[in-house]
PDB file of N, CA and C in Angstrom:
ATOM      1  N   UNK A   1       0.841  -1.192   0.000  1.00  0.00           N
ATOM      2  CA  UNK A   1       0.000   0.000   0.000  1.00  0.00           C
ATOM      3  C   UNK A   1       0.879   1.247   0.000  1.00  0.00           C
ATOM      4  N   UNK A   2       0.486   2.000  -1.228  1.00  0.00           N
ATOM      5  CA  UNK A   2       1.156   3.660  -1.399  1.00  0.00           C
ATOM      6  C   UNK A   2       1.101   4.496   0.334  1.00  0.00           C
ATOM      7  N   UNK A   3       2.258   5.329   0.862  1.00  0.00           N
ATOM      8  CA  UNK A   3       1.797   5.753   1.809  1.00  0.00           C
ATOM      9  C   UNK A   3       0.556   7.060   1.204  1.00  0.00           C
ATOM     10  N   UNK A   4       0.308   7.502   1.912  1.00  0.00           N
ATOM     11  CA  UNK A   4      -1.085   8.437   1.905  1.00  0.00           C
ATOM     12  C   UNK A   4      -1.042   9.560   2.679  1.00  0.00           C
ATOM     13  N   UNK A   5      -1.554  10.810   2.321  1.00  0.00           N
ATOM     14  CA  UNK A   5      -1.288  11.910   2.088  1.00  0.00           C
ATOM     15  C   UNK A   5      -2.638  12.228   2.939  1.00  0.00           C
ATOM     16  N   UNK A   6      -2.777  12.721   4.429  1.00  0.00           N
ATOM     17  CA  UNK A   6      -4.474  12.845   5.308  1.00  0.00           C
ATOM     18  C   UNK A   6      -4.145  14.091   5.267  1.00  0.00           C
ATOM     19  N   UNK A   7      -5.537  14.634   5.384  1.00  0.00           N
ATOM     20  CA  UNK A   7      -5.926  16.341   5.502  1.00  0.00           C
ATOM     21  C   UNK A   7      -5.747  16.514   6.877  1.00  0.00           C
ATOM     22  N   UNK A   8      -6.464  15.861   8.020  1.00  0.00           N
ATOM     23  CA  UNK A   8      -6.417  15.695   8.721  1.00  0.00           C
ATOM     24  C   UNK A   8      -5.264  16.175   9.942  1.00  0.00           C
ATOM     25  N   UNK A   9      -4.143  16.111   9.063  1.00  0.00           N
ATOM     26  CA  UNK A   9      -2.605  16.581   9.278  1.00  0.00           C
ATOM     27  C   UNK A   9      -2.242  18.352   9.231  1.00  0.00           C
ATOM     28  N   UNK A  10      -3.401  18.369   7.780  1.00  0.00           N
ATOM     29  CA  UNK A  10      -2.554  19.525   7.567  1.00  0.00           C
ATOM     30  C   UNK A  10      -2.762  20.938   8.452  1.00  0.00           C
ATOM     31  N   UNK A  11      -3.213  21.318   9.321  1.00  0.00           N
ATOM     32  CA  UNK A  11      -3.184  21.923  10.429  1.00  0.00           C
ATOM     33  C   UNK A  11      -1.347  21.934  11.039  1.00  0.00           C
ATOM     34  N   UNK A  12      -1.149  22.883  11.151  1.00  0.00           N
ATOM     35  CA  UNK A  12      -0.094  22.171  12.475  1.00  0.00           C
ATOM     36  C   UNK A  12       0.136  22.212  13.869  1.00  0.00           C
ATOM     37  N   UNK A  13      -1.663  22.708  14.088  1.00  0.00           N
ATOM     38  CA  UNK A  13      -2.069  21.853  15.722  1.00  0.00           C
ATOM     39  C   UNK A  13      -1.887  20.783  15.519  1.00  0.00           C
ATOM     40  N   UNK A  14      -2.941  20.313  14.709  1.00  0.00           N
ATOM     41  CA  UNK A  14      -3.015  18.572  14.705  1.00  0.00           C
ATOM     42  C   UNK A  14      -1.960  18.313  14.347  1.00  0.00           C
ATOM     43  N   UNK A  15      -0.962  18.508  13.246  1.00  0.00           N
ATOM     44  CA  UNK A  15       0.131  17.915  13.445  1.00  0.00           C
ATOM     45  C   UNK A  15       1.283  17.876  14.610  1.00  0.00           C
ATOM     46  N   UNK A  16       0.953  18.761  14.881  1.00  0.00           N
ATOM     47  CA  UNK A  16       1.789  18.852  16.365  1.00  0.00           C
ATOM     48  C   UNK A  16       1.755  18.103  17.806  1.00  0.00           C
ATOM     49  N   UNK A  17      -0.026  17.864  17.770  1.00  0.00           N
ATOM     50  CA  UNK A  17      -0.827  17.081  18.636  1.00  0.00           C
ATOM     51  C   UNK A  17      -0.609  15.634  18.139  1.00  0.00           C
ATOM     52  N   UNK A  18      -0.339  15.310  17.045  1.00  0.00           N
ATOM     53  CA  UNK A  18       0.092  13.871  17.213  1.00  0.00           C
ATOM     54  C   UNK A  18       0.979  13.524  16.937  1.00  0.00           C
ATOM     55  N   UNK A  19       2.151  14.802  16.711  1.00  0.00           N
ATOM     56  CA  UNK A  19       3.726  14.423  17.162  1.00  0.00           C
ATOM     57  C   UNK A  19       4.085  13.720  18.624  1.00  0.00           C
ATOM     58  N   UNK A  20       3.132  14.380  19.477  1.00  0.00           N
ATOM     59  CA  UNK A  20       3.495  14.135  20.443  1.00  0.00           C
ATOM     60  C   UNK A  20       2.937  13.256  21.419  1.00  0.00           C
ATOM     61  N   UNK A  21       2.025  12.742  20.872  1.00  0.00           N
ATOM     62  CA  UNK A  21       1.023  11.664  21.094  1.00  0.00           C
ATOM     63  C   UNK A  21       2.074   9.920  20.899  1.00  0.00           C
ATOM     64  N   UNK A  22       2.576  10.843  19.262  1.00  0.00           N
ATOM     65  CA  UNK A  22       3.365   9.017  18.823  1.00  0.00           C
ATOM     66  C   UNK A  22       4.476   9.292  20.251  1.00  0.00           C
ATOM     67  N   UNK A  23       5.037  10.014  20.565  1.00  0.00           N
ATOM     68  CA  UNK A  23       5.982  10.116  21.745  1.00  0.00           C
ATOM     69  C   UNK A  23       5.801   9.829  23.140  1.00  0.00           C
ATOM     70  N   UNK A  24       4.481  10.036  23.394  1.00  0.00           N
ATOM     71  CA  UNK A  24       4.193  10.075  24.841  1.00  0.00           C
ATOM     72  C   UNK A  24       3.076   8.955  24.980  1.00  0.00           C
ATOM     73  N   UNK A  25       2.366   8.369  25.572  1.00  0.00           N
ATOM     74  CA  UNK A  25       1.243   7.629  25.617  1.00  0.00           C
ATOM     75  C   UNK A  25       0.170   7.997  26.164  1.00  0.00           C
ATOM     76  N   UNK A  26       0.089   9.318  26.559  1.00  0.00           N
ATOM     77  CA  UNK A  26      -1.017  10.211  26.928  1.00  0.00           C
ATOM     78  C   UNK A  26      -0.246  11.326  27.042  1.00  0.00           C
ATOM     79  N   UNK A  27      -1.270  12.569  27.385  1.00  0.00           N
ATOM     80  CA  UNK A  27      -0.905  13.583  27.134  1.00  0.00           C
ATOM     81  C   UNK A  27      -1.898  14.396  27.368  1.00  0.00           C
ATOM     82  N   UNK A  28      -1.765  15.624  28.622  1.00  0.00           N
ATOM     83  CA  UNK A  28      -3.465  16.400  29.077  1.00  0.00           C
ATOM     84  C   UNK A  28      -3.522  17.498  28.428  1.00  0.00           C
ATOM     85  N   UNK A  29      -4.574  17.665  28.571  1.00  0.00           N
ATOM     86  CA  UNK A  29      -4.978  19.307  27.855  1.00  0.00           C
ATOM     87  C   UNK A  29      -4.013  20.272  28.437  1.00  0.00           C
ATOM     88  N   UNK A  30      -3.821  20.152  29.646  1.00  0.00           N
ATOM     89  CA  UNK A  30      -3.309  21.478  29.901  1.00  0.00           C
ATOM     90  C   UNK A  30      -1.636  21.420  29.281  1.00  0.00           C
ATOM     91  N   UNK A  31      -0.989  20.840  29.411  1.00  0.00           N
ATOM     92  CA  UNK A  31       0.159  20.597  28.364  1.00  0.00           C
ATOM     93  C   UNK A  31       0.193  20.624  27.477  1.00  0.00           C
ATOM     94  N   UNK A  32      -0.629  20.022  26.462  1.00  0.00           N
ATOM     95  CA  UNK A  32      -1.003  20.822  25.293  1.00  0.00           C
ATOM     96  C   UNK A  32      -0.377  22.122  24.879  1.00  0.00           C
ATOM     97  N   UNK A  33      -1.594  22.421  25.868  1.00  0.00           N
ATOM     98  CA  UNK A  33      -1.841  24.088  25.578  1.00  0.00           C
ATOM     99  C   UNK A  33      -0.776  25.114  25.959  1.00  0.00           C
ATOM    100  N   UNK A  34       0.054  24.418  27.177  1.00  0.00           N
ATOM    101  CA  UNK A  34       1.306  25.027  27.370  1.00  0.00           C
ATOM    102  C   UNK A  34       2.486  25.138  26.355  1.00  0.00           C
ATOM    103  N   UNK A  35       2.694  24.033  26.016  1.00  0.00           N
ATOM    104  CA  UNK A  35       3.635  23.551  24.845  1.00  0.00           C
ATOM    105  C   UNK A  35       3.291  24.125  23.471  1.00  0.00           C
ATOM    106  N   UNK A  36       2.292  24.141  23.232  1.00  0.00           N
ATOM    107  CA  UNK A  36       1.855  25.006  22.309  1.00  0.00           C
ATOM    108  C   UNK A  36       1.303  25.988  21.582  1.00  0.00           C
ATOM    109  N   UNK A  37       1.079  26.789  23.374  1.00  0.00           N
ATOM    110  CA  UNK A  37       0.847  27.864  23.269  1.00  0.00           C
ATOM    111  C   UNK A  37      -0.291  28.637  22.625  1.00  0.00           C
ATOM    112  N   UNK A  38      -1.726  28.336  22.961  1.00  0.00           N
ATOM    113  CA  UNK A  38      -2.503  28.421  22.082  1.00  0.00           C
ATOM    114  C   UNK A  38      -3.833  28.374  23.059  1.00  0.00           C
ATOM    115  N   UNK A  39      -4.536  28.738  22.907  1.00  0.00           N
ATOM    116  CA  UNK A  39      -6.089  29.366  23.268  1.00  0.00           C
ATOM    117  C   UNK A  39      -6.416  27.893  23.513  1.00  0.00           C
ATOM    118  N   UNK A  40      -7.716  27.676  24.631  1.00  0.00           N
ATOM    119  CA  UNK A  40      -8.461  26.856  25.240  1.00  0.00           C
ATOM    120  C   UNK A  40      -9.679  26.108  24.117  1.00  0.00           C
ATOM    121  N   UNK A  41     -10.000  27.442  23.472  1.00  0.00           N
ATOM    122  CA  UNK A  41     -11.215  26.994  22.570  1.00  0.00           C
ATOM    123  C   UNK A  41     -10.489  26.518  21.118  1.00  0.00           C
ATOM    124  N   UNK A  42      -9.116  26.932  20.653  1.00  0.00           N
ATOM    125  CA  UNK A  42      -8.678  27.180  19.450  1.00  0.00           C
ATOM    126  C   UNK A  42      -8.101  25.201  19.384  1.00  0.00           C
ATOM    127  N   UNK A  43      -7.693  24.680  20.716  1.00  0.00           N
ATOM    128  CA  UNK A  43      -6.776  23.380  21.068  1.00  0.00           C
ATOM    129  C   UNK A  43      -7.891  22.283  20.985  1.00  0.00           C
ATOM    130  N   UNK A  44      -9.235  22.879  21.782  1.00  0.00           N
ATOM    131  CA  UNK A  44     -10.272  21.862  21.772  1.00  0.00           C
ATOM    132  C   UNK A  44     -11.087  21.828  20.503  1.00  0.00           C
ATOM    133  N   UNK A  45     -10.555  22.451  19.610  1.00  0.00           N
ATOM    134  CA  UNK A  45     -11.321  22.594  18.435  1.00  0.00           C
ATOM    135  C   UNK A  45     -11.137  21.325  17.276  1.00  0.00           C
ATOM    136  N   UNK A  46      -9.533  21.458  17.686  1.00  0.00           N
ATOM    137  CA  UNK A  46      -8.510  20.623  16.539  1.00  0.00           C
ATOM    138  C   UNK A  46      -8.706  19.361  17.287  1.00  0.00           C
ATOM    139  N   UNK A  47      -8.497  19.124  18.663  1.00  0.00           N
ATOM    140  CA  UNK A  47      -8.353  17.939  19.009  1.00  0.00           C
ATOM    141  C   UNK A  47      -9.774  17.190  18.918  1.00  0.00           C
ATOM    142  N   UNK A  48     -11.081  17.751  19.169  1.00  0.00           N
ATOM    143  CA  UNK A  48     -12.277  17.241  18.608  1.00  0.00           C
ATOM    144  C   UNK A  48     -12.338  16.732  17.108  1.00  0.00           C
ATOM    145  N   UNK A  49     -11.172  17.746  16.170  1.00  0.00           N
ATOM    146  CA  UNK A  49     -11.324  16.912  14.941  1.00  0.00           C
ATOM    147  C   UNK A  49     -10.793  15.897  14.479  1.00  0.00           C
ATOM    148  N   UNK A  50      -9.696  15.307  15.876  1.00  0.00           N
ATOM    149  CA  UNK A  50      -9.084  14.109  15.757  1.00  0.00           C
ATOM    150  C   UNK A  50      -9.665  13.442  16.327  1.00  0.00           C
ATOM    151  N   UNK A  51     -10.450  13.577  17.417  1.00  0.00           N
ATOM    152  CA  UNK A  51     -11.449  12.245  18.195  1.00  0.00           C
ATOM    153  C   UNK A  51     -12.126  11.566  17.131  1.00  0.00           C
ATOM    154  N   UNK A  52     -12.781  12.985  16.417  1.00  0.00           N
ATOM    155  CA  UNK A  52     -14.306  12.443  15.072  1.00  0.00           C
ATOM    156  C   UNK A  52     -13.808  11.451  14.437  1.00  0.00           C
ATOM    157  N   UNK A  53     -12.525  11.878  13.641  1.00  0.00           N
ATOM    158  CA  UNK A  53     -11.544  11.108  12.743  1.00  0.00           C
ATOM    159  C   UNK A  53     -11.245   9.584  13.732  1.00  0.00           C
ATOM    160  N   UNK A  54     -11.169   9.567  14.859  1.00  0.00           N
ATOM    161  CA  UNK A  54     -10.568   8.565  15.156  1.00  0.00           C
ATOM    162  C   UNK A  54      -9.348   8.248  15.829  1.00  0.00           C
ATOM    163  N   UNK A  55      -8.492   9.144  15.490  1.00  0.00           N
ATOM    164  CA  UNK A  55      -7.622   8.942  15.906  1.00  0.00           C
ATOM    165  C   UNK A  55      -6.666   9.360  17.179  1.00  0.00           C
ATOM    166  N   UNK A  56      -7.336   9.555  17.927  1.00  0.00           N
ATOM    167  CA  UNK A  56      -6.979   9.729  19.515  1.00  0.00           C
ATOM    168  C   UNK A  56      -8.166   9.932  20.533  1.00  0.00           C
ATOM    169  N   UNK A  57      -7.856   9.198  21.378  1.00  0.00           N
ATOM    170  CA  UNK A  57      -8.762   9.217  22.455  1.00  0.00           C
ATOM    171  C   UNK A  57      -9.060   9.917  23.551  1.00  0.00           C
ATOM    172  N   UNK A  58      -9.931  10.431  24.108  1.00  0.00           N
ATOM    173  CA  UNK A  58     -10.048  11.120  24.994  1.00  0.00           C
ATOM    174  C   UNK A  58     -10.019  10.185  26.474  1.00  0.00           C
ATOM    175  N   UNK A  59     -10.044  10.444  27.579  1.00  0.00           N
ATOM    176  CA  UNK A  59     -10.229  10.181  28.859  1.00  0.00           C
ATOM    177  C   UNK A  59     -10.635  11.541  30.126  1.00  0.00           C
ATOM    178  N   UNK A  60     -11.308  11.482  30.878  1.00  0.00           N
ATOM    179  CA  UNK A  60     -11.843  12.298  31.758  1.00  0.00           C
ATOM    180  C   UNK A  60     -11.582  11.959  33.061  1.00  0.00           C
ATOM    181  N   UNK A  61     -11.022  12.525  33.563  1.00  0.00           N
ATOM    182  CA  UNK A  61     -11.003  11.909  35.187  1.00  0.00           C
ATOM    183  C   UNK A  61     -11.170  13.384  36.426  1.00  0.00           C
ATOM    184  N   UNK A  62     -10.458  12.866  37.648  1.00  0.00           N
ATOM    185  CA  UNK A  62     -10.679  13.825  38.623  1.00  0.00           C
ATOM    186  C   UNK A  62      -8.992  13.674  39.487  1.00  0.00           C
ATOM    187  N   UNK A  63      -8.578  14.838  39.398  1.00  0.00           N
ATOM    188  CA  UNK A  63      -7.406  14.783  40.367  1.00  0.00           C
ATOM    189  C   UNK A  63      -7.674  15.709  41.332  1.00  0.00           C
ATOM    190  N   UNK A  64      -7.931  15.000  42.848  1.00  0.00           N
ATOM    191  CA  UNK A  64      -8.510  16.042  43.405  1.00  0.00           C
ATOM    192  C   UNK A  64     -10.261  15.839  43.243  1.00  0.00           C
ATOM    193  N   UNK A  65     -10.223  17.814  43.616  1.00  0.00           N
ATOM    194  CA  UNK A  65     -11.158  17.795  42.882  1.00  0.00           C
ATOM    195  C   UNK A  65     -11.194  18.575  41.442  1.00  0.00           C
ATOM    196  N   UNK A  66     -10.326  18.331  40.712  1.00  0.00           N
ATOM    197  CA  UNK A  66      -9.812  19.092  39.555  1.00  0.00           C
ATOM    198  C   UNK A  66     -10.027  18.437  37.919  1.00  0.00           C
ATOM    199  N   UNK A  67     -10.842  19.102  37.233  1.00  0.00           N
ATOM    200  CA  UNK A  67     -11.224  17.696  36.257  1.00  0.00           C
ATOM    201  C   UNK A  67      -9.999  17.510  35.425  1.00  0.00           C
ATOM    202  N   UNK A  68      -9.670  16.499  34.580  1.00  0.00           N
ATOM    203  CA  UNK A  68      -8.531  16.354  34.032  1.00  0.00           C
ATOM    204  C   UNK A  68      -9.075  15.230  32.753  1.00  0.00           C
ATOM    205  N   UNK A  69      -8.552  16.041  31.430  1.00  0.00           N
ATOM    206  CA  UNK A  69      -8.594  15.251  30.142  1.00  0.00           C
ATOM    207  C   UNK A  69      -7.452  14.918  29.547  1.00  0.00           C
ATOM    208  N   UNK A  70      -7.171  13.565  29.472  1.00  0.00           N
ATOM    209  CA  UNK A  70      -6.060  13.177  28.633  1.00  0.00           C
ATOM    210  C   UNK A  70      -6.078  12.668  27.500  1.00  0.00           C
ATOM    211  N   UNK A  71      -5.391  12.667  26.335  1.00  0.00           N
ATOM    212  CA  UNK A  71      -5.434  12.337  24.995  1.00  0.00           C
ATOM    213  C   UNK A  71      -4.331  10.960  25.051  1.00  0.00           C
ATOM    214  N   UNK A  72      -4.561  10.003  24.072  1.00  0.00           N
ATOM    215  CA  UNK A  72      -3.954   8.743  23.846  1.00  0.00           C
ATOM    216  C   UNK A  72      -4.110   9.055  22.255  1.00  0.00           C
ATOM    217  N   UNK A  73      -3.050   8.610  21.184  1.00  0.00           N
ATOM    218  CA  UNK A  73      -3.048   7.778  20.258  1.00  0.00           C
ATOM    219  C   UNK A  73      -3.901   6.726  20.039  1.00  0.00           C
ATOM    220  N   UNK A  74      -4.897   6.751  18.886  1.00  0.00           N
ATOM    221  CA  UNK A  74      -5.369   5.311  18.646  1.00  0.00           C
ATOM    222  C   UNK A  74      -4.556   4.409  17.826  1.00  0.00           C
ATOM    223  N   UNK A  75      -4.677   3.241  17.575  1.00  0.00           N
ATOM    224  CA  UNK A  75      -4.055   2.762  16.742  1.00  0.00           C
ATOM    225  C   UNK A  75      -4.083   3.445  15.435  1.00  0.00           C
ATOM    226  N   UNK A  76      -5.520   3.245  14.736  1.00  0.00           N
ATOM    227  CA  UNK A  76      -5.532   3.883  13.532  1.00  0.00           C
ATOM    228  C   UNK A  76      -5.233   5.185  13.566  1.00  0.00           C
ATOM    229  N   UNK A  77      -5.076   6.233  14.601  1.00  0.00           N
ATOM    230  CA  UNK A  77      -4.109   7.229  14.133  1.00  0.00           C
ATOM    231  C   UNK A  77      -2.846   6.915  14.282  1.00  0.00           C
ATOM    232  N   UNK A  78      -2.297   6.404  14.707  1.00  0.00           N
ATOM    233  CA  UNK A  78      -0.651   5.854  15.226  1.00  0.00           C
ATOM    234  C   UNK A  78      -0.817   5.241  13.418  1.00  0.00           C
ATOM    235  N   UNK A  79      -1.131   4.750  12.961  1.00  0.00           N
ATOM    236  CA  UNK A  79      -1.538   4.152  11.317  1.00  0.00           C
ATOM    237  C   UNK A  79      -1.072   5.071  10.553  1.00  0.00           C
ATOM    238  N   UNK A  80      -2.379   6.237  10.403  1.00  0.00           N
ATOM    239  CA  UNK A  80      -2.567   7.181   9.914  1.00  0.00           C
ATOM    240  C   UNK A  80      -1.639   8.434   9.665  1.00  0.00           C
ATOM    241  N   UNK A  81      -1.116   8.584  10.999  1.00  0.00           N
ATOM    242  CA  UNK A  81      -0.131   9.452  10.809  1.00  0.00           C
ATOM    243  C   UNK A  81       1.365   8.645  10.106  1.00  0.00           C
ATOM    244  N   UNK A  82       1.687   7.964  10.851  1.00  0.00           N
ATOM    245  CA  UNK A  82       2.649   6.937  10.038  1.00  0.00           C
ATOM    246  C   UNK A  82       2.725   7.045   8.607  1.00  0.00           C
ATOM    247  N   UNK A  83       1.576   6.567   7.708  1.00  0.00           N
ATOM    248  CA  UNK A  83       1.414   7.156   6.713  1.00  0.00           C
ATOM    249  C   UNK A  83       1.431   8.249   6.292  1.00  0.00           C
ATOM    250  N   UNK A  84       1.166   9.037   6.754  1.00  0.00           N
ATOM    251  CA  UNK A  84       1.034  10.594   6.316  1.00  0.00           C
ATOM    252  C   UNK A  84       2.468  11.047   6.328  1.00  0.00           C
ATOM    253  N   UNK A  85       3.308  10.596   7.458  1.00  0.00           N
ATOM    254  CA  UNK A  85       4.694  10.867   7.356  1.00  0.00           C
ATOM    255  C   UNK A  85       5.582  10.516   6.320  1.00  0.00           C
ATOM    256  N   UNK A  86       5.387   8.981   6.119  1.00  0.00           N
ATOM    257  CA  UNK A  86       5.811   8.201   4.738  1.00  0.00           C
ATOM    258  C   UNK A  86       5.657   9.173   3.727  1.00  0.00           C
ATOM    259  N   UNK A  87       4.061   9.694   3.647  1.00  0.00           N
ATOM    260  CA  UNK A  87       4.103  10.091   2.029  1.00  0.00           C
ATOM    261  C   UNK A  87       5.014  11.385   2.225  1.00  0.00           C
ATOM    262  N   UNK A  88       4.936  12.625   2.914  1.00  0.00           N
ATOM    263  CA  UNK A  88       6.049  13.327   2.881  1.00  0.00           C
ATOM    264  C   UNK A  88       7.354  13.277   2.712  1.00  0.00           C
ATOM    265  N   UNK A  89       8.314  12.101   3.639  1.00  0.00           N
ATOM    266  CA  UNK A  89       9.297  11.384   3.253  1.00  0.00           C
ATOM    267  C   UNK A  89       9.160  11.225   1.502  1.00  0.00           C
ATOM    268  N   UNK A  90       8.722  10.667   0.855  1.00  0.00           N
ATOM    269  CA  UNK A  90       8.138   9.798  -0.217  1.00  0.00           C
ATOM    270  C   UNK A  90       8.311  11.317  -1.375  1.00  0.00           C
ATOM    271  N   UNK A  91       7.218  12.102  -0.676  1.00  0.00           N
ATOM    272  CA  UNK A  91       7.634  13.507  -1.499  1.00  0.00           C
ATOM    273  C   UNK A  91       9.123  13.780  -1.495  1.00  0.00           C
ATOM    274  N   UNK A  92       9.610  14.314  -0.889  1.00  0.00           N
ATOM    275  CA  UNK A  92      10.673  15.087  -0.594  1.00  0.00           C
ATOM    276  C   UNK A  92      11.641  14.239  -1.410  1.00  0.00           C
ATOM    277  N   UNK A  93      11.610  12.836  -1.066  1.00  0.00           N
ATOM    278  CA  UNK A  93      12.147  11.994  -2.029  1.00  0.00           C
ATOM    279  C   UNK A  93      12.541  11.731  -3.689  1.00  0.00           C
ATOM    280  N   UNK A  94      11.250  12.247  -3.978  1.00  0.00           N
ATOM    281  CA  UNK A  94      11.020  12.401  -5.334  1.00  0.00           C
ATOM    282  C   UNK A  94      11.231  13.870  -5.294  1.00  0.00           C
ATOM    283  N   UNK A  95      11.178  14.824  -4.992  1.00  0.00           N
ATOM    284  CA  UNK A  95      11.342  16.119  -5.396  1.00  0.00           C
ATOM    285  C   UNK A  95      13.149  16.235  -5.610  1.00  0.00           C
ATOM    286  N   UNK A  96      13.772  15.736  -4.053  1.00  0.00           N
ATOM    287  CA  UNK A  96      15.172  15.620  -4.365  1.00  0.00           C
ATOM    288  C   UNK A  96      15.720  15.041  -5.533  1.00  0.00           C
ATOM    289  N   UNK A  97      15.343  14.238  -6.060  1.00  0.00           N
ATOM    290  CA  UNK A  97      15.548  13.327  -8.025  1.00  0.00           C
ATOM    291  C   UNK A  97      15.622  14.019  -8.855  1.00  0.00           C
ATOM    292  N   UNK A  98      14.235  14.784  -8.394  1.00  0.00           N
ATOM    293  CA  UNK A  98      13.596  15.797  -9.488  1.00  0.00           C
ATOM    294  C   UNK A  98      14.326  16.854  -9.871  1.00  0.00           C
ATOM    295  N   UNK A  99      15.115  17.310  -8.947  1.00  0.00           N
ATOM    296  CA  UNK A  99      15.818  18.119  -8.789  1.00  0.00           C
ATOM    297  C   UNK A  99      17.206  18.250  -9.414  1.00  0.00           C
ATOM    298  N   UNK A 100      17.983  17.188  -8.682  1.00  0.00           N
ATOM    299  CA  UNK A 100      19.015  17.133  -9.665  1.00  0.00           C
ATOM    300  C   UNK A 100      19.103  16.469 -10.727  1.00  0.00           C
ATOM    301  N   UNK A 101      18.014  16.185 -11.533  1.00  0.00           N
ATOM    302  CA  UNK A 101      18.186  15.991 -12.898  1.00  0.00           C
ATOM    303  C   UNK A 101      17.744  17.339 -13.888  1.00  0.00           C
ATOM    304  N   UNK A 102      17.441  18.342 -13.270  1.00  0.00           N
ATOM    305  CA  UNK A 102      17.381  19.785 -14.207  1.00  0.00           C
ATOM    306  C   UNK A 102      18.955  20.416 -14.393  1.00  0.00           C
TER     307      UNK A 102
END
């Protein structure tokens, strides 16, 4: 199978959000948002469009009495992005060819 090229990616919240997802095995909102520096409503926006998609999971809990959401990798995004990386690799690949044969 060709790697594959997701929209899904092209944000670079979301890409950023599941850089660090393949790295970590959870990962809370509020880190997130630290690390990347970015608005409450603007983080839960992107990461809702990776739940829809599939590819990371939410969890809810209580520390304290403090609510707390953590994000996981699903497989099929751990998949998905994988692929998506390939095909870039894959580009760049072919562009470098492309290149020095002009």
């Amino acid at each position: 199978m060709a790697a594959q090229y997701d929209k899904a990616f092209e944000n670079v919240i979301r890409l950023r959000v599941m850089s660090i997802l393949m790295v970590n095995e959870t990962y809370d909102f509020n880190s997130f948002k630290q690390v990347m520096e970015v608005t409450d409503g603007n983080l839960a926006t992107h990461l809702r469009k990776l739940e829809e998609k599939g590819f990371i999971r939410v969890s809810k809990s209580f520390i304290g009495r403090k609510p707390q959401t953590t994000y996981q990798a699903s497989k099929e995004g751990r998949n998905a992005f994988t692929e998506h990386l390939a095909f870039l690799e894959q580009l760049i690949k072919d562009n470098k060819t492309t290149s020095s044969k002009l």
